[in-house]
Protein backbone atom coordinates (compact mmCIF):
# COMPACT_ATOMS: atom_id res chain seq x y z
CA UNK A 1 -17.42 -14.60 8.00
CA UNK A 2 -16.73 -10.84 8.51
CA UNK A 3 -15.24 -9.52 5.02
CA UNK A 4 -12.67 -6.36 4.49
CA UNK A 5 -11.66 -4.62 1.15
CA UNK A 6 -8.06 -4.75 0.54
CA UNK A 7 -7.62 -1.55 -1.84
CA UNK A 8 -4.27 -1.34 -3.32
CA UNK A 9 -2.15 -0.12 -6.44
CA UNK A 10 0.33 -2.70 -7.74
CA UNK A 11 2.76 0.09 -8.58
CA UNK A 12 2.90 1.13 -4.85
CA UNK A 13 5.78 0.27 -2.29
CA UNK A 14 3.42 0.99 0.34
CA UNK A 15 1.48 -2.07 -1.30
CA UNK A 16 4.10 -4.47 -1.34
CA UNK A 17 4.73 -4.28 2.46
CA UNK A 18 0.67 -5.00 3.49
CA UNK A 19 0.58 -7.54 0.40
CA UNK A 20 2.86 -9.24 2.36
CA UNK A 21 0.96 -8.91 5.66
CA UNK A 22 -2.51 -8.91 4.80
CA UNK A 23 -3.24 -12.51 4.70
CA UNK A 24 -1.80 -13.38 7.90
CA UNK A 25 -3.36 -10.94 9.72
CA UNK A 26 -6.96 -11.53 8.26
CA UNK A 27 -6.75 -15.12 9.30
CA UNK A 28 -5.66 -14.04 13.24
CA UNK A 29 -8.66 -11.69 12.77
CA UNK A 30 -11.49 -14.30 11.49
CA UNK A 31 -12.21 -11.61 8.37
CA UNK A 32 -11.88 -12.78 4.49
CA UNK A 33 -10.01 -10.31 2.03
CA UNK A 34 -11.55 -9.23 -0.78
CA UNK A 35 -8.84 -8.21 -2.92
CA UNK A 36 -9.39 -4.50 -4.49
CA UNK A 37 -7.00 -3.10 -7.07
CA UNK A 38 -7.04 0.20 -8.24
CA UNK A 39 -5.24 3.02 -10.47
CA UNK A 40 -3.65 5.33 -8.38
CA UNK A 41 -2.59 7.32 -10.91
CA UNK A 42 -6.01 8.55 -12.20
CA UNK A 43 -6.52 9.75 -8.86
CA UNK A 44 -3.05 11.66 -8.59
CA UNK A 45 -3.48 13.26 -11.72
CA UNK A 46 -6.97 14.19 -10.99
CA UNK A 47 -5.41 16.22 -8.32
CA UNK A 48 -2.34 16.97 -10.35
CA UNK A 49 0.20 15.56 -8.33
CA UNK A 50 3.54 13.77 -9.92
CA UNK A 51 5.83 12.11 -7.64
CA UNK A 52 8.54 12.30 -10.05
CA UNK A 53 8.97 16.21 -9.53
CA UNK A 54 8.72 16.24 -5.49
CA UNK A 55 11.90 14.86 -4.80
CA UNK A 56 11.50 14.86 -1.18
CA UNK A 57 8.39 13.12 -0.60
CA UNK A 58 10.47 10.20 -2.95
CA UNK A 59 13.46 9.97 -0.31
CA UNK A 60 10.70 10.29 2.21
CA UNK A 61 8.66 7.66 0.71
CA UNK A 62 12.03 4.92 0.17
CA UNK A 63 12.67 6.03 4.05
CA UNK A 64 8.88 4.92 5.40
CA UNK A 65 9.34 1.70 2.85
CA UNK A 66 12.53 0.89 4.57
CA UNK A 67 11.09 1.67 8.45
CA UNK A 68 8.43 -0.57 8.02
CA UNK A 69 10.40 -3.16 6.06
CA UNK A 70 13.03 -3.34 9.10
CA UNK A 71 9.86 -3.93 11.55
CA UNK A 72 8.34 -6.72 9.95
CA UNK A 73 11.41 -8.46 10.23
């Protein structure tokens, strides 16, 4: 059987929403999951970026959660 990585960040909301959907969608494809968690943070502060002082990429992010929420359903 085919096998993908699943990389994700438990922290993330971007997570959540293809946690939810990753399953599903590997069985309709014939491919196992291997589940990959990592530490986004390391690699955000390696490149010095802190979500909690861009405001707008926040709203923006909440926004894109909420989009993609609304289509699942």
């Amino acid at each position: 059987m085919k096998q993908i990585d699943f990389f994700y960040f438990f922290g993330s909301g971007y997570a959540y929403l293809s946690v939810m959907r990753i399953d599903a969608m590997a069985k309709q494809s014939g491919v196992a999951v291997r589940w990959r968690p990592f530490n986004v943070r390391t690699v955000m502060a390696e490149n010095n970026i802190a979500l909690r002082t861009q405001a707008a990429k926040v709203k923006y992010m909440w926004r894109d959660v909420e989009e993609r929420r609304a289509e699942a359903n």
